[in-house]
N, C-alpha and C. Protein backbone atom coordinates (compact mmCIF):
# COMPACT_ATOMS: atom_id res chain seq x y z
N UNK A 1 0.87 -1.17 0.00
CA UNK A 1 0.00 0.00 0.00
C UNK A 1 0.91 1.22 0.00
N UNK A 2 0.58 2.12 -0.84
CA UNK A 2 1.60 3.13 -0.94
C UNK A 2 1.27 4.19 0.35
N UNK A 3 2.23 5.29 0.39
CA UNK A 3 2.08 6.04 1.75
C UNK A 3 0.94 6.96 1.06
N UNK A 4 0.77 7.38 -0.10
CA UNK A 4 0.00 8.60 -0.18
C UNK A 4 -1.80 7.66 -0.02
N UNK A 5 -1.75 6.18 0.03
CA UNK A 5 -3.25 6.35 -0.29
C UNK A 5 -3.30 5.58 1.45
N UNK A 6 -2.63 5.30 2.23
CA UNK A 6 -2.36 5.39 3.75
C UNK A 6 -3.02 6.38 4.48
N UNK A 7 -2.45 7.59 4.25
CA UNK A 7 -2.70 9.12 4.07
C UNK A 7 -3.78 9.21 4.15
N UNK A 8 -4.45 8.97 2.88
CA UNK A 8 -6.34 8.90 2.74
C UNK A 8 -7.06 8.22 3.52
N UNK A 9 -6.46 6.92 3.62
CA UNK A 9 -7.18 6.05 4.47
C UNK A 9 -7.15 6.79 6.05
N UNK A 10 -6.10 6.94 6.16
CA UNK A 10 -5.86 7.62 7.70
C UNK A 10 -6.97 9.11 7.75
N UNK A 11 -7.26 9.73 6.78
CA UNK A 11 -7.80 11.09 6.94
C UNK A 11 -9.50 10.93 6.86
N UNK A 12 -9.68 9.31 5.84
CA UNK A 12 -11.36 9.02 6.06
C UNK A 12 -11.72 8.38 7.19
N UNK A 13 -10.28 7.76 7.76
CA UNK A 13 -11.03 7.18 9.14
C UNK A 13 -10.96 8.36 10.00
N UNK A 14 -9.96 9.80 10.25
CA UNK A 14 -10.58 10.31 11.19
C UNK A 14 -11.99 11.13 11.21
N UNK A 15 -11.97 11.48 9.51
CA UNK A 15 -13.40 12.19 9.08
C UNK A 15 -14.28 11.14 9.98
N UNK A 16 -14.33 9.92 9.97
CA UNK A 16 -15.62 9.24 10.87
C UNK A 16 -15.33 8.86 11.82
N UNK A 17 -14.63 9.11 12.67
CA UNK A 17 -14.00 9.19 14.03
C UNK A 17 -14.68 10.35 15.03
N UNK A 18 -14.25 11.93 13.82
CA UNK A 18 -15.41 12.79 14.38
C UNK A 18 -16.48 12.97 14.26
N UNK A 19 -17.25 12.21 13.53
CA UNK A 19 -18.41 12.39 13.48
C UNK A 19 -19.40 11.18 14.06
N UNK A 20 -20.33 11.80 15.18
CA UNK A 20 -20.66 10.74 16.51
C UNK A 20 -21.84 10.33 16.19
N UNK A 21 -22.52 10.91 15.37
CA UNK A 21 -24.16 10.55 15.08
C UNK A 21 -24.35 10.02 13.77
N UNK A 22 -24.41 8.83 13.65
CA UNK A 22 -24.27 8.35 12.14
C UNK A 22 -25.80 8.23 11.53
N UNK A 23 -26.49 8.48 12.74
CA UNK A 23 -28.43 8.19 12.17
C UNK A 23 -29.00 9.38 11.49
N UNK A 24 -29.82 9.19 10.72
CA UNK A 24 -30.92 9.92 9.97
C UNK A 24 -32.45 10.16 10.82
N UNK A 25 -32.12 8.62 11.49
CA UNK A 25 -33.73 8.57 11.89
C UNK A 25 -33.77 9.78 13.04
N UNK A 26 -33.21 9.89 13.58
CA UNK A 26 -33.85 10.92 15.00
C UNK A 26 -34.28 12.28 14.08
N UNK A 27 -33.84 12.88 13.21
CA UNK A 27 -34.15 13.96 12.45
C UNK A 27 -35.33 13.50 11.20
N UNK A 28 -35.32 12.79 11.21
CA UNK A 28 -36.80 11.99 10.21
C UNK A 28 -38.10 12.03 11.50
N UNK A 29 -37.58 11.46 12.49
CA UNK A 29 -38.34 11.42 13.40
C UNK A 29 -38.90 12.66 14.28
N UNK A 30 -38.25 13.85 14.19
CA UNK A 30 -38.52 14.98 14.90
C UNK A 30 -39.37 15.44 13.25
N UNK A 31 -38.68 15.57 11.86
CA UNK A 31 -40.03 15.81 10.90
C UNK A 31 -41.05 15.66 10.95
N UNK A 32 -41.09 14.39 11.18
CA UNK A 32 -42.81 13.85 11.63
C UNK A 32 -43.30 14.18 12.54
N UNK A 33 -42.55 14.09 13.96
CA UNK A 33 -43.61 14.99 14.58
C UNK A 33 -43.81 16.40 14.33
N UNK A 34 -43.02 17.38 13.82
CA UNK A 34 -43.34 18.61 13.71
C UNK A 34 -44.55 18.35 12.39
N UNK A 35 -44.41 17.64 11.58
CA UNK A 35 -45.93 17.54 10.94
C UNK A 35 -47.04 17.55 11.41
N UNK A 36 -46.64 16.59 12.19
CA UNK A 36 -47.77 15.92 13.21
C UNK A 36 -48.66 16.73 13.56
N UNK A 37 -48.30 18.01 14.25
CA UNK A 37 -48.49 18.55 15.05
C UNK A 37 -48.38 20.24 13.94
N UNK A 38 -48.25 20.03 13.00
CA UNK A 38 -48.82 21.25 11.95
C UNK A 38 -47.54 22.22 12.01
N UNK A 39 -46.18 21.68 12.69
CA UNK A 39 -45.77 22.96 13.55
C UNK A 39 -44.83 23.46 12.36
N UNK A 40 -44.51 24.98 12.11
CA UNK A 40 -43.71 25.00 11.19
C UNK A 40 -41.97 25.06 11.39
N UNK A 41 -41.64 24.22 12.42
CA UNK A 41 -40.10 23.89 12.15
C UNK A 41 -39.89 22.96 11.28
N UNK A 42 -40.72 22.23 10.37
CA UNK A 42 -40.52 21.45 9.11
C UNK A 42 -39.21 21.72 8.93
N UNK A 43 -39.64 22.99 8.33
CA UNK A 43 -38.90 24.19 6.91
C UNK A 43 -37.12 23.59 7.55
N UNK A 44 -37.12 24.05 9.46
CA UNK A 44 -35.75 23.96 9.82
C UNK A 44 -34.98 22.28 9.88
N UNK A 45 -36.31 21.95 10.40
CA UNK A 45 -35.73 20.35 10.60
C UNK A 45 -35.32 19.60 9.14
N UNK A 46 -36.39 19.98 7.51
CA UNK A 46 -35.87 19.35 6.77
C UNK A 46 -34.34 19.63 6.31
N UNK A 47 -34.19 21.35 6.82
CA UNK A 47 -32.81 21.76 6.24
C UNK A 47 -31.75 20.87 6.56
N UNK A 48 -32.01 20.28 8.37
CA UNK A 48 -30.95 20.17 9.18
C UNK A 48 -30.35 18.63 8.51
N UNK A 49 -32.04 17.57 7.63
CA UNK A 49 -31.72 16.39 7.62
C UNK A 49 -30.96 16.80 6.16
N UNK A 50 -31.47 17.77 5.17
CA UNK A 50 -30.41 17.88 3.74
C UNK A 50 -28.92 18.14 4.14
N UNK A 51 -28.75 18.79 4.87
CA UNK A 51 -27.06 19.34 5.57
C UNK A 51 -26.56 18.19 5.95
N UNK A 52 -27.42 16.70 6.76
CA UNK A 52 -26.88 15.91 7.39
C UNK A 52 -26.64 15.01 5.99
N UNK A 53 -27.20 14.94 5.09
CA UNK A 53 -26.87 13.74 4.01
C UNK A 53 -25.91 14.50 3.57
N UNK A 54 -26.15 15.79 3.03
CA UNK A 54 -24.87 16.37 2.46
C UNK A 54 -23.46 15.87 2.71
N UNK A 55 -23.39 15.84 4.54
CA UNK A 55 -22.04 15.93 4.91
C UNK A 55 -22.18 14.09 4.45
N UNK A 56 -22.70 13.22 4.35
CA UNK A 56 -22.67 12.01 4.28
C UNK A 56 -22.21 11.95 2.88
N UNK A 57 -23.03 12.71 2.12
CA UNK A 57 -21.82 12.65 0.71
C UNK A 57 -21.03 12.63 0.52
N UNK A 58 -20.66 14.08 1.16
CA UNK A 58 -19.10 14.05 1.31
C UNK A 58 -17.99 13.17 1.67
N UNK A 59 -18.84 12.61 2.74
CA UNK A 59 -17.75 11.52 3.82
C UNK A 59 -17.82 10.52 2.68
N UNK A 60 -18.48 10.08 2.09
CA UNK A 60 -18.29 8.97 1.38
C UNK A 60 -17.15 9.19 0.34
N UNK A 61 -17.87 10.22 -0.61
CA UNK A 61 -16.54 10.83 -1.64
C UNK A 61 -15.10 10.99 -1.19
N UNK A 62 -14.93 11.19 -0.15
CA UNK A 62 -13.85 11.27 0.41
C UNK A 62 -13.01 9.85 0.59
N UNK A 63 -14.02 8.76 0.78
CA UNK A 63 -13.09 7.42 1.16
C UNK A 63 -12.15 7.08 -0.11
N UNK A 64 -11.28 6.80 0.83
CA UNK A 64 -10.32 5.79 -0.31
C UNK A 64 -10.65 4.98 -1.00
N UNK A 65 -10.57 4.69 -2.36
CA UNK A 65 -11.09 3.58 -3.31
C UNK A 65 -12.20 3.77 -4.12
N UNK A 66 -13.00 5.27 -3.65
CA UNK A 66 -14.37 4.77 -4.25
C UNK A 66 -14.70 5.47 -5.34
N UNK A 67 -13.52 5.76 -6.02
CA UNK A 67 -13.39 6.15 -7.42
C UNK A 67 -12.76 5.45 -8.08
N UNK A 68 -12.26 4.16 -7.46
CA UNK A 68 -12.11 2.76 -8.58
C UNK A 68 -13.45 1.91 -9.14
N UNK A 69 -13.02 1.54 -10.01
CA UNK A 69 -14.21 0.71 -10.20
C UNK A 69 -14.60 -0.38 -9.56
N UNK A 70 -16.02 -0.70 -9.83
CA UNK A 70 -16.21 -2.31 -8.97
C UNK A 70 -15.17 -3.00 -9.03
N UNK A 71 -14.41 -3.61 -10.40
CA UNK A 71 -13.99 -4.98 -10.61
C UNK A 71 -12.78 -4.33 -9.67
N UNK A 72 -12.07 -3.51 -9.78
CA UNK A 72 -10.74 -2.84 -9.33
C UNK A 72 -10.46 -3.09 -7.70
N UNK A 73 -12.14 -2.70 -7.14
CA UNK A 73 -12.43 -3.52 -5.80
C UNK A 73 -12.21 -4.25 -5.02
N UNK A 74 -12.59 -4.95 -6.34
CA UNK A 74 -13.20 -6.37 -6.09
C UNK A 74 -11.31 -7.14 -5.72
N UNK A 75 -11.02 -6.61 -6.99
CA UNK A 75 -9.65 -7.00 -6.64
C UNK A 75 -8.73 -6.59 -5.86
N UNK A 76 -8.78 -5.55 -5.29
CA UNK A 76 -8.26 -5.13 -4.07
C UNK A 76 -8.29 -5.61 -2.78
N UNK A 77 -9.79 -6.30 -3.24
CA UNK A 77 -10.48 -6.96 -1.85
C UNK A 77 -9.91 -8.26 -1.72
N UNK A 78 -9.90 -9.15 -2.72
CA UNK A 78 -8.93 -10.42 -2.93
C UNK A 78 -7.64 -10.48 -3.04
N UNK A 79 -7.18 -9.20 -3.02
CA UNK A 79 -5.40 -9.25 -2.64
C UNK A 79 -5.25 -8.97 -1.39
N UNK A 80 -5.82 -7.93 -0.25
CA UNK A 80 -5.74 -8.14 1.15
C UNK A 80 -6.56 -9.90 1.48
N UNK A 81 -7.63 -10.36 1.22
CA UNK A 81 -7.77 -11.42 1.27
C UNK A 81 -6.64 -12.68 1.67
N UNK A 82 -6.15 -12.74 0.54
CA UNK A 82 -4.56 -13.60 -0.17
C UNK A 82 -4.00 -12.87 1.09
N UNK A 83 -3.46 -11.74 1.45
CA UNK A 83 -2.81 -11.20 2.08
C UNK A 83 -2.96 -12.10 3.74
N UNK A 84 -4.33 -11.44 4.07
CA UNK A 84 -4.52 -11.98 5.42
C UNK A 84 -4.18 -13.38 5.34
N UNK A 85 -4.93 -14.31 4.52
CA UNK A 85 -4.45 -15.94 4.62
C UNK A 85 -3.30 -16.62 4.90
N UNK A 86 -2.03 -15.57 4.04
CA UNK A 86 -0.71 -15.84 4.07
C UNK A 86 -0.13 -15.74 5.21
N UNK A 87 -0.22 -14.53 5.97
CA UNK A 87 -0.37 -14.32 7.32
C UNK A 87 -0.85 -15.07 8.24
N UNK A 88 -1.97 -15.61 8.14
CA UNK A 88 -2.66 -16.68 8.90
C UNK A 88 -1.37 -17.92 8.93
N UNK A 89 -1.21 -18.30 7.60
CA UNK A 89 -0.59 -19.49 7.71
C UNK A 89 0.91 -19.31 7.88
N UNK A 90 1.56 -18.20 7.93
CA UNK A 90 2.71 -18.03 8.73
C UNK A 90 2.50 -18.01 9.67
N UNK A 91 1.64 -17.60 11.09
CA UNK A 91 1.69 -17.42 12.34
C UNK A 91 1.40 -19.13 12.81
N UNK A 92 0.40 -19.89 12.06
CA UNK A 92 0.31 -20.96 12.52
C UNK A 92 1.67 -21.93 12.62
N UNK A 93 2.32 -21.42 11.01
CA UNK A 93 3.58 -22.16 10.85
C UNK A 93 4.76 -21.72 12.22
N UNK A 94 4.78 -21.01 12.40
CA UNK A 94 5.66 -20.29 13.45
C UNK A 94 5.09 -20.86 15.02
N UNK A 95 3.87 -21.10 15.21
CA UNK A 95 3.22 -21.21 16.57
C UNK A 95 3.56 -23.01 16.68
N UNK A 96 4.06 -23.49 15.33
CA UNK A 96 4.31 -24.86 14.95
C UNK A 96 5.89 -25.41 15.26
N UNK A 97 6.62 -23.76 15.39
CA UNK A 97 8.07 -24.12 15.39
C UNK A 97 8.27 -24.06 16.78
N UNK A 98 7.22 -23.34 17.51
CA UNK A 98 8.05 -23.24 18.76
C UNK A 98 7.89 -23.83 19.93
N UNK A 99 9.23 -24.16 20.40
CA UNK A 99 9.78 -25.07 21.62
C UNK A 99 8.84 -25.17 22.79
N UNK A 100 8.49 -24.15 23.18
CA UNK A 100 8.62 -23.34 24.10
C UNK A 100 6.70 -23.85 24.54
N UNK A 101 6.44 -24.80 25.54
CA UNK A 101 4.70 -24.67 26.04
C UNK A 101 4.92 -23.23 26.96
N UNK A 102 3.92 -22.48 26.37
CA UNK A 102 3.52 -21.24 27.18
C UNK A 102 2.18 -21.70 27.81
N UNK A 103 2.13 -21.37 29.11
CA UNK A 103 1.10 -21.72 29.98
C UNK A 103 -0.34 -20.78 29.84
N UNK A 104 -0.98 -21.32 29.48
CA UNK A 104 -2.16 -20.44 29.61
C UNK A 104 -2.79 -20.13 30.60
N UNK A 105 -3.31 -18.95 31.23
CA UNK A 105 -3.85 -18.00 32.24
C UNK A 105 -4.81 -18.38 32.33
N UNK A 106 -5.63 -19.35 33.57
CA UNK A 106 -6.89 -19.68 33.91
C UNK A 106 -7.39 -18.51 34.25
């Protein structure tokens, strides 16, 4: 993985790191009742839920990868795949070499 798309990855995970409220519904849910109830903070509450998808656009556009294509993905996804496995079966191979019974902690 190169450092510059690290970088990205590191900057979309803190974009959703700060951001604590990932729901729609509580602001769908205050719409309706201000319907409910005739009241006219509609007008404010629908603004607040367009601002909230907005920033969800954004956050998405922002992730790493998601201006590759599917197949490009897809294959990205099956080379960490391959990746992790290889890994897997070195640690087993290694947990295979060694001497050493470590006692396990009741």
């Amino acid at each position: 993985m190169s450092e510059d798309s690290q970088l990205k990855m590191a900057s979309a995970v803190a974009v959703v790191e700060e951001t604590e409220d990932y729901s729609f519904l509580p602001l769908i849910h205050d719409i309706i009742k201000c319907m409910d109830k005739e009241n006219q903070d509609v007008h404010q509450e629908l603004n607040r839920l367009r601002a909230r998808i907005q920033e969800a656009r954004e956050q998405i556009s922002a992730m790493p990868g998601i201006d590759a294509s599917p197949s490009a993905q897809q294959q990205r996804l099956q080379t960490l795949r391959d990746q992790v496995r290889t890994k897997n079966q070195l640690l087993h191979k290694y947990k295979g070499l060694c001497m050493f019974d470590i006692p396990k902690p009741s």
